[in-house]
PDB file of N, CA and C in Angstrom:
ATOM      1  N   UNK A   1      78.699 117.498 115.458  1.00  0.00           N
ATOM      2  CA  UNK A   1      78.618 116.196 116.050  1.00  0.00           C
ATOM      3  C   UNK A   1      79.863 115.410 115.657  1.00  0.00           C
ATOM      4  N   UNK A   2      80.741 114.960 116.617  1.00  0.00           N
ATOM      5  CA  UNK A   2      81.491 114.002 116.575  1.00  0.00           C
ATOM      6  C   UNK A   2      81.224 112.308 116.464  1.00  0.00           C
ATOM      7  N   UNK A   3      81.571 111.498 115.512  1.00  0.00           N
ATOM      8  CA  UNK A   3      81.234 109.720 115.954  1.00  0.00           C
ATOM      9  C   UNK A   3      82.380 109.341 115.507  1.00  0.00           C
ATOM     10  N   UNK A   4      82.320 108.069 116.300  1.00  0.00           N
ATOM     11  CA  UNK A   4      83.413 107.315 115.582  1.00  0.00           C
ATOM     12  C   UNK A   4      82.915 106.153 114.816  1.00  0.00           C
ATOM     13  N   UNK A   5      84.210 106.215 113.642  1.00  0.00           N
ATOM     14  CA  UNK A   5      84.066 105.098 112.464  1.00  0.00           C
ATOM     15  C   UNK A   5      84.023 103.699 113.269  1.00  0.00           C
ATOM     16  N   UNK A   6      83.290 102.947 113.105  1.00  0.00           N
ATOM     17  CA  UNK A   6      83.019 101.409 113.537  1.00  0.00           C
ATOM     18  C   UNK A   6      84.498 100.734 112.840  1.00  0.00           C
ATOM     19  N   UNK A   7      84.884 100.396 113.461  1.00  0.00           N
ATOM     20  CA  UNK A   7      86.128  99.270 113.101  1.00  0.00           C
ATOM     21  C   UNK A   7      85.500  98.044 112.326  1.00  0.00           C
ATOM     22  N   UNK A   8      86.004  97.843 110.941  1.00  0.00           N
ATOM     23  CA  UNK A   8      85.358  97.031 110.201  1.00  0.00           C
ATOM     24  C   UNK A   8      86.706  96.947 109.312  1.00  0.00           C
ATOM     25  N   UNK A   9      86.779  95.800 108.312  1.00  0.00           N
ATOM     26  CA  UNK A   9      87.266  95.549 107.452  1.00  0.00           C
ATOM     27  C   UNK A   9      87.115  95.502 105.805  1.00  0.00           C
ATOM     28  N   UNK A  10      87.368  96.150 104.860  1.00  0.00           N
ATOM     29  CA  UNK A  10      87.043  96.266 103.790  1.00  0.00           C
ATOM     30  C   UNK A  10      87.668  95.502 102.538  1.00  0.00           C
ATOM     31  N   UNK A  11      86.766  94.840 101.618  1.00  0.00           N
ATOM     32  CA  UNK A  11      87.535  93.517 101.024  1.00  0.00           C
ATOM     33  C   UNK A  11      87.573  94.519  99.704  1.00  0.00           C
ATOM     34  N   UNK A  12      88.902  95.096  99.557  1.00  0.00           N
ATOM     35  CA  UNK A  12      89.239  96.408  98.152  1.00  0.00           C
ATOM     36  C   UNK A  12      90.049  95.742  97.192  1.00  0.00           C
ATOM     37  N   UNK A  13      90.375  96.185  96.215  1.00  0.00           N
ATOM     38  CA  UNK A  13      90.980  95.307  94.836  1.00  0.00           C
ATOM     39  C   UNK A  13      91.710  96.588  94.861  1.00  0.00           C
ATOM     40  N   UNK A  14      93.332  96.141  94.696  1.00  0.00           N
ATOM     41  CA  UNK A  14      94.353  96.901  93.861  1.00  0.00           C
ATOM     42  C   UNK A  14      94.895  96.198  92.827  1.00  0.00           C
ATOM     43  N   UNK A  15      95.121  97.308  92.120  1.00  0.00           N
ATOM     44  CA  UNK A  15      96.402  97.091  91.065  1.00  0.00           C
ATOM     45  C   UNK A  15      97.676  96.770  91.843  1.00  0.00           C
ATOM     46  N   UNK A  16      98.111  95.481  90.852  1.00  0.00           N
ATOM     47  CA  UNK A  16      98.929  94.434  91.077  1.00  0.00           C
ATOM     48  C   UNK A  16      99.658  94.196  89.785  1.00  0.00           C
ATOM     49  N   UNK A  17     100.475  94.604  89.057  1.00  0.00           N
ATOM     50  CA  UNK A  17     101.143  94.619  88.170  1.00  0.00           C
ATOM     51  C   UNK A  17     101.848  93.566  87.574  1.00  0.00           C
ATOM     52  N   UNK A  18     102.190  92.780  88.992  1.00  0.00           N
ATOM     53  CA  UNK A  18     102.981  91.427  89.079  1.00  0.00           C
ATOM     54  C   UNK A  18     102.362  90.431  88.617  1.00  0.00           C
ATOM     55  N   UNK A  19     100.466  90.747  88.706  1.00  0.00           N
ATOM     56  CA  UNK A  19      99.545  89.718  88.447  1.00  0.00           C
ATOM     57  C   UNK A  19     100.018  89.539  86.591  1.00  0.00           C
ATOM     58  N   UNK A  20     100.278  90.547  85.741  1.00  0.00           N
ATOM     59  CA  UNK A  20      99.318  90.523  84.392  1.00  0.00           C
ATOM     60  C   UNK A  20      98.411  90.545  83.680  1.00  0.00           C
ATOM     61  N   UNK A  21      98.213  89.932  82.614  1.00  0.00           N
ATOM     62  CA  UNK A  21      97.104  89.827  81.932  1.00  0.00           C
ATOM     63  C   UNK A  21      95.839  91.094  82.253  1.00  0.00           C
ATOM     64  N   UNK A  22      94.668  90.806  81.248  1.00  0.00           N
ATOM     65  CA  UNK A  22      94.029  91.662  81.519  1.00  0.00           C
ATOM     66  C   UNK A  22      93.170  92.032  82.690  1.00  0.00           C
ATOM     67  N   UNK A  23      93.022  91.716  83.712  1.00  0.00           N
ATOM     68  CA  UNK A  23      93.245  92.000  85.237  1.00  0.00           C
ATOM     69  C   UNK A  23      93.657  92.364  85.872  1.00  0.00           C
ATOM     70  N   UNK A  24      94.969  93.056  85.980  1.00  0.00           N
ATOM     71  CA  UNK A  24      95.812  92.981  87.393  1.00  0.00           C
ATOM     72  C   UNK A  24      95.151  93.607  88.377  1.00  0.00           C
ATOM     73  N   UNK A  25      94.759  92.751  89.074  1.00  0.00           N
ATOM     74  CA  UNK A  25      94.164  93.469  90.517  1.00  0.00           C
ATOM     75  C   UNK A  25      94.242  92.039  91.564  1.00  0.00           C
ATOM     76  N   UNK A  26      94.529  92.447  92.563  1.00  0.00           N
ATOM     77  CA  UNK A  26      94.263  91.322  93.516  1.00  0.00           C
ATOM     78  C   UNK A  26      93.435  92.103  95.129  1.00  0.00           C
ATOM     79  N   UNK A  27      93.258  91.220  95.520  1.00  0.00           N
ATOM     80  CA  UNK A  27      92.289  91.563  97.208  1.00  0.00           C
ATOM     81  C   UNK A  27      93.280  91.854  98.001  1.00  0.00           C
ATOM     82  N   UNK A  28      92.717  92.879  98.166  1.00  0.00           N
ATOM     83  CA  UNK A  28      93.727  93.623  99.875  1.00  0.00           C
ATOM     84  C   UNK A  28      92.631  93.959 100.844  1.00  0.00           C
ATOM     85  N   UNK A  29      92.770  93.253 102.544  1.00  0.00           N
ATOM     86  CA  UNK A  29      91.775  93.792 103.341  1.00  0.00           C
ATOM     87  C   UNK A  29      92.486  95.378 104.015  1.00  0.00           C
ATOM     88  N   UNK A  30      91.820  96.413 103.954  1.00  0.00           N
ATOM     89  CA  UNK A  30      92.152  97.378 104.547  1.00  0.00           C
ATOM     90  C   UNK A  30      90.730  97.847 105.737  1.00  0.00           C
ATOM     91  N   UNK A  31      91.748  98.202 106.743  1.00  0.00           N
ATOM     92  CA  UNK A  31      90.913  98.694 107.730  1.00  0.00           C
ATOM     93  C   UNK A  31      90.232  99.883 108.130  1.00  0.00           C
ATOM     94  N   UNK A  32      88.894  99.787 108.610  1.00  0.00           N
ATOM     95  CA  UNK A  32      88.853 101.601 108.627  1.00  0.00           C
ATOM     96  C   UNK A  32      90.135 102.056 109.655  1.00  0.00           C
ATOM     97  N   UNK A  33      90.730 101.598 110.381  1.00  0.00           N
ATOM     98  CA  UNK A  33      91.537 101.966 111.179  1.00  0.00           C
ATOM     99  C   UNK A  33      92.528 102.464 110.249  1.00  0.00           C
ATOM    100  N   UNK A  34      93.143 101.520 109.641  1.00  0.00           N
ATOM    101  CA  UNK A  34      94.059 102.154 108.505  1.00  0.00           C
ATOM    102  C   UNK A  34      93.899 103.539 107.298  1.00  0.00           C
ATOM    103  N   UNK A  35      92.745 103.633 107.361  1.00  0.00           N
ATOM    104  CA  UNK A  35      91.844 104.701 106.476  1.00  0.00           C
ATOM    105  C   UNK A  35      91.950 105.906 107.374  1.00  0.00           C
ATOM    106  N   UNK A  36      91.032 105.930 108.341  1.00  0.00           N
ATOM    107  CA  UNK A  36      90.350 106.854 109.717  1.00  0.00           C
ATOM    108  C   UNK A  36      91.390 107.221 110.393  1.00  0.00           C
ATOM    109  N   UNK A  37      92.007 106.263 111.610  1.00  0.00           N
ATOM    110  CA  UNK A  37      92.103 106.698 112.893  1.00  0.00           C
ATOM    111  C   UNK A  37      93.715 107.480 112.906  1.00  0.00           C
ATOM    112  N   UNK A  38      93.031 108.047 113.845  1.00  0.00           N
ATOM    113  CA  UNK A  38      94.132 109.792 114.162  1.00  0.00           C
ATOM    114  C   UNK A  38      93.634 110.728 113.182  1.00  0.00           C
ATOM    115  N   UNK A  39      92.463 110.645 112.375  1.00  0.00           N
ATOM    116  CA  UNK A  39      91.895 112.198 111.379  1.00  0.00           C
ATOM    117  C   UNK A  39      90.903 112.307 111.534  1.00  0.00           C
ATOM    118  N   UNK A  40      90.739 113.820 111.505  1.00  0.00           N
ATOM    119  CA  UNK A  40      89.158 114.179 111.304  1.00  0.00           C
ATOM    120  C   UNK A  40      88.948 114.486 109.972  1.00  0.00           C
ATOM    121  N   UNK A  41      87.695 113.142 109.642  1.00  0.00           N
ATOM    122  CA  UNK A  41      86.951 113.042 108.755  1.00  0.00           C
ATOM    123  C   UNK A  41      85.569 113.587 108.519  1.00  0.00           C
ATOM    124  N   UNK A  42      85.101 113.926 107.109  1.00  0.00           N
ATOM    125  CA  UNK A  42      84.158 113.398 106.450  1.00  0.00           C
ATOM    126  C   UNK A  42      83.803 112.728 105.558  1.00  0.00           C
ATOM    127  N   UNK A  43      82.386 111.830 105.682  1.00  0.00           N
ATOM    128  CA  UNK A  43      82.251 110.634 105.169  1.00  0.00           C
ATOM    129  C   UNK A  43      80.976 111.238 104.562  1.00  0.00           C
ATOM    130  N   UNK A  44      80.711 111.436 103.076  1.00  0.00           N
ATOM    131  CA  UNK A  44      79.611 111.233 102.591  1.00  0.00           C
ATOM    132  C   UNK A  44      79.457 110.255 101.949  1.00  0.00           C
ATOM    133  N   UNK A  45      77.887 110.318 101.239  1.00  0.00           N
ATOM    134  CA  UNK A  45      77.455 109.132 100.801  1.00  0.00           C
ATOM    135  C   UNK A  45      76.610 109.338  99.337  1.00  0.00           C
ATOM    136  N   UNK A  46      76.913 109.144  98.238  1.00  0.00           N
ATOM    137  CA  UNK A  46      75.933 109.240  96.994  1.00  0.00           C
ATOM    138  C   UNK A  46      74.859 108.177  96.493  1.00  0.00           C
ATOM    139  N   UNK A  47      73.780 108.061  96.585  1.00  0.00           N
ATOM    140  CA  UNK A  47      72.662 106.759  95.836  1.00  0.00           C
ATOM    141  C   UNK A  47      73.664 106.126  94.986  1.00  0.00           C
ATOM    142  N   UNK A  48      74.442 106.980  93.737  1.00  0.00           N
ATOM    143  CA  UNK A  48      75.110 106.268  92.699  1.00  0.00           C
ATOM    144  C   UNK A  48      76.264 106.587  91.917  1.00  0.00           C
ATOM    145  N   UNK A  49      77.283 105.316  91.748  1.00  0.00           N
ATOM    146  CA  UNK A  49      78.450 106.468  91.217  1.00  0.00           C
ATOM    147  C   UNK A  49      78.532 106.583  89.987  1.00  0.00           C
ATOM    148  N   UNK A  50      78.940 107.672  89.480  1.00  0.00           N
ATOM    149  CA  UNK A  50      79.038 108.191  88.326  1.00  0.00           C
ATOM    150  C   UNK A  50      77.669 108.051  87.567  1.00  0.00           C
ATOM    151  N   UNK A  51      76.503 108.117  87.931  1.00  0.00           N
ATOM    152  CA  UNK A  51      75.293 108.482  87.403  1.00  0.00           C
ATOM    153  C   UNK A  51      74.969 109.788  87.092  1.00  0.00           C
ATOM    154  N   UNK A  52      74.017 110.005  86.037  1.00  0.00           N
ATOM    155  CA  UNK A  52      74.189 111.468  85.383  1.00  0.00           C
ATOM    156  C   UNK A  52      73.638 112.535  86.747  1.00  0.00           C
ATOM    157  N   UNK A  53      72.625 111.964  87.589  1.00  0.00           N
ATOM    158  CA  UNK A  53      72.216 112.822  88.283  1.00  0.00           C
ATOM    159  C   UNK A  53      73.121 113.083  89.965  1.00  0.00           C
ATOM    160  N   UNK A  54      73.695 111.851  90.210  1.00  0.00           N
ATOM    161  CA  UNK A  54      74.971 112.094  91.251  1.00  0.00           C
ATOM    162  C   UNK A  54      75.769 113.256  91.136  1.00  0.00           C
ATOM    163  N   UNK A  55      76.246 113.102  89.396  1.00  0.00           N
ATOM    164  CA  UNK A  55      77.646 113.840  88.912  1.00  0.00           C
ATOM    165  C   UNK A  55      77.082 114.820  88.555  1.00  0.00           C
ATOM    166  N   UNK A  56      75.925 115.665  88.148  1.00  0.00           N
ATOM    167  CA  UNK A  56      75.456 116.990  88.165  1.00  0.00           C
ATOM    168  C   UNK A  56      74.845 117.750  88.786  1.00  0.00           C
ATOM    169  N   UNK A  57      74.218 116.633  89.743  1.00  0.00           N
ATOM    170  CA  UNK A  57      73.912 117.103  90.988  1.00  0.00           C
ATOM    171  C   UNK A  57      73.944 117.177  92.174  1.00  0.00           C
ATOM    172  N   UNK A  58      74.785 116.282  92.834  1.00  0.00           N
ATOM    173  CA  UNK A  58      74.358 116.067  94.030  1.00  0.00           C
ATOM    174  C   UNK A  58      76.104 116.267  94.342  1.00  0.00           C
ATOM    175  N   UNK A  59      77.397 115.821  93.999  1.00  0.00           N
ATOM    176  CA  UNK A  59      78.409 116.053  93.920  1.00  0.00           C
ATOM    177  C   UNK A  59      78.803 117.331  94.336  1.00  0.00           C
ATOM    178  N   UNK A  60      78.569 118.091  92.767  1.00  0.00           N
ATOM    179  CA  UNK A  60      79.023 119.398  92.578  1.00  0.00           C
ATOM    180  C   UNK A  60      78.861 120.462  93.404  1.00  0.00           C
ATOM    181  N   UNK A  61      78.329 120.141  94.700  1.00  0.00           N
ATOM    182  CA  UNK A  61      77.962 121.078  95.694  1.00  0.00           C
ATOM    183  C   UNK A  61      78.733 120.487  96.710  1.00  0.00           C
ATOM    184  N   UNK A  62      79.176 119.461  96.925  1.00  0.00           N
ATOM    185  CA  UNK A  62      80.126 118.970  98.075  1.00  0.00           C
ATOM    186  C   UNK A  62      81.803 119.411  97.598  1.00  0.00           C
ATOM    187  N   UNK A  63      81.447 119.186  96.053  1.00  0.00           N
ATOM    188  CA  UNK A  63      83.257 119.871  95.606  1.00  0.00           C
ATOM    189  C   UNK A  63      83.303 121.110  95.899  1.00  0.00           C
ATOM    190  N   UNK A  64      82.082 122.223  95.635  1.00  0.00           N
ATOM    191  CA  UNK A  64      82.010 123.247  95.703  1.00  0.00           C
ATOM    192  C   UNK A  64      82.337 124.105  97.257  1.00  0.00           C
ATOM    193  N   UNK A  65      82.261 122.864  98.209  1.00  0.00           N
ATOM    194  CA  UNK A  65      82.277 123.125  99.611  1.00  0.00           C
ATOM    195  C   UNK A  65      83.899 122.991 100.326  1.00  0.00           C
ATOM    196  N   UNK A  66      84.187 121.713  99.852  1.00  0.00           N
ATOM    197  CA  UNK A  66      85.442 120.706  99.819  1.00  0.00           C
ATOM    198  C   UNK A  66      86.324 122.052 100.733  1.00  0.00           C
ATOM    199  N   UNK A  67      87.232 122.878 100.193  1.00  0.00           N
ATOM    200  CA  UNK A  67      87.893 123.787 100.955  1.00  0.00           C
ATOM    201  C   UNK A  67      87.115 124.764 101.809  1.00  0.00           C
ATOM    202  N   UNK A  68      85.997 124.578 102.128  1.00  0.00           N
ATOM    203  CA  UNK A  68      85.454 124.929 103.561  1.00  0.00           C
ATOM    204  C   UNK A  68      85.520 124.576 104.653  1.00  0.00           C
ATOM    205  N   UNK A  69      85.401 123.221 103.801  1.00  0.00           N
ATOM    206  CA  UNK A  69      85.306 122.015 105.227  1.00  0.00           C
ATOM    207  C   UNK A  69      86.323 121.470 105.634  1.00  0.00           C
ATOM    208  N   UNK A  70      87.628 121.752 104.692  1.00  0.00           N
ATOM    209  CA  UNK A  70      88.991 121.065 104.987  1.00  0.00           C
ATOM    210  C   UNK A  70      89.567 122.528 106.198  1.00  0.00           C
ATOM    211  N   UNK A  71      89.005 123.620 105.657  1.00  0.00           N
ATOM    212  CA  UNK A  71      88.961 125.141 106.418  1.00  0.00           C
ATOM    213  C   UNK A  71      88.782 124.945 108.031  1.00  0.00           C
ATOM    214  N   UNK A  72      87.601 123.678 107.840  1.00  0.00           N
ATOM    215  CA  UNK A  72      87.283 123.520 109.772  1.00  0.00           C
ATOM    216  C   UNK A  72      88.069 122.682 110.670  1.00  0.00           C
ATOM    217  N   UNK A  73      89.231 122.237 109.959  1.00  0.00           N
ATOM    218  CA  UNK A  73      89.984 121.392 110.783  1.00  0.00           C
ATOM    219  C   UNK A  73      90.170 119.774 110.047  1.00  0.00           C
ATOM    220  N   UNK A  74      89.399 119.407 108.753  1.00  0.00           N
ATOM    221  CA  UNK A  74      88.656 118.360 108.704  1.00  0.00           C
ATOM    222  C   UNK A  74      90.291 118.110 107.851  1.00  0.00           C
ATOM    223  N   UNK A  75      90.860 116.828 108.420  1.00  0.00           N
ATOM    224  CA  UNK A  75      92.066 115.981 107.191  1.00  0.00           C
ATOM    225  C   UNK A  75      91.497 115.578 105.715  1.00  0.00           C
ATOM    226  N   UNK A  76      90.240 114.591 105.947  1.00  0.00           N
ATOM    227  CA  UNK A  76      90.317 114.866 104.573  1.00  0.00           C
ATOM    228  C   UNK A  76      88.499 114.243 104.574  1.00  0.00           C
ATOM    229  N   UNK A  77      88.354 114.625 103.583  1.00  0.00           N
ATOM    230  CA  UNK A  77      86.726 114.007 102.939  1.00  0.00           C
ATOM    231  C   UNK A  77      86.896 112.633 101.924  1.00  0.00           C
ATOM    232  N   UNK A  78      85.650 112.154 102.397  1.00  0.00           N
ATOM    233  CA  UNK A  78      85.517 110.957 101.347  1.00  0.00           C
ATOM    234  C   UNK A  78      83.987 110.752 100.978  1.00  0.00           C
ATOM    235  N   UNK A  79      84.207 110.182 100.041  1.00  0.00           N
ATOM    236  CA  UNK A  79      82.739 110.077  99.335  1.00  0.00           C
ATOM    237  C   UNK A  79      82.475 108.694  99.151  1.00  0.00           C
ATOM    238  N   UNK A  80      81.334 108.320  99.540  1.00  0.00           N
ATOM    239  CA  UNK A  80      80.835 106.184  99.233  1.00  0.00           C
ATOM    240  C   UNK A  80      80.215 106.019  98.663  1.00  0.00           C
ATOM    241  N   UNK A  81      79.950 105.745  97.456  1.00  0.00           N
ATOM    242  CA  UNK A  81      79.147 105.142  96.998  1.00  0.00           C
ATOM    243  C   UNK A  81      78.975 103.856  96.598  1.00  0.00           C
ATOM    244  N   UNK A  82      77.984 102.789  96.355  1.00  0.00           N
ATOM    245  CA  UNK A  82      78.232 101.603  95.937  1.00  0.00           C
ATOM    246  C   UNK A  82      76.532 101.621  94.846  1.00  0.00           C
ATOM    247  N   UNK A  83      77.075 100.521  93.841  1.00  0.00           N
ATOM    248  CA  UNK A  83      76.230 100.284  93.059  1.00  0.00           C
ATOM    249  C   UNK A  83      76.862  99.589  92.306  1.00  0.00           C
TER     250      UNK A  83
END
């Protein structure tokens, strides 16, 4: 199955060096367009990041796959989680 990514905007924090102090990060909006368009993706999704049962379980079988799926044509994989 093919879909396309919904055009949306994402409010992401980079490192900003220029900022200082113990922070440096400032807001950058990036687009899925800027992310996505012109590649074939996959987009998974984890309940939680870096939780003991994400990272021993539920992960380690998508890394385990990772050059299969890059095998089918796919540019690149990504993984979402939020928590």
């Amino acid at each position: 199955m093919t879909l396309t990514v919904p055009t949306v905007v994402f409010k992401t924090r980079v490192r900003d060096e220029s900022i200082g102090g113990d922070n440096p990060f400032r807001w950058q909006d990036v687009s899925t367009d800027d992310i996505f368009k012109g590649k074939k993706v996959v987009v998974l999704a984890l309940p939680g990041a870096f939780t003991p049962t994400c990272s021993s379980t539920h992960l380690p079988g998508f890394e385990a796959k990772y050059q299969d799926i890059i095998n089918q044509g796919v540019d690149e994989v990504y993984c979402l989680s939020v928590n």
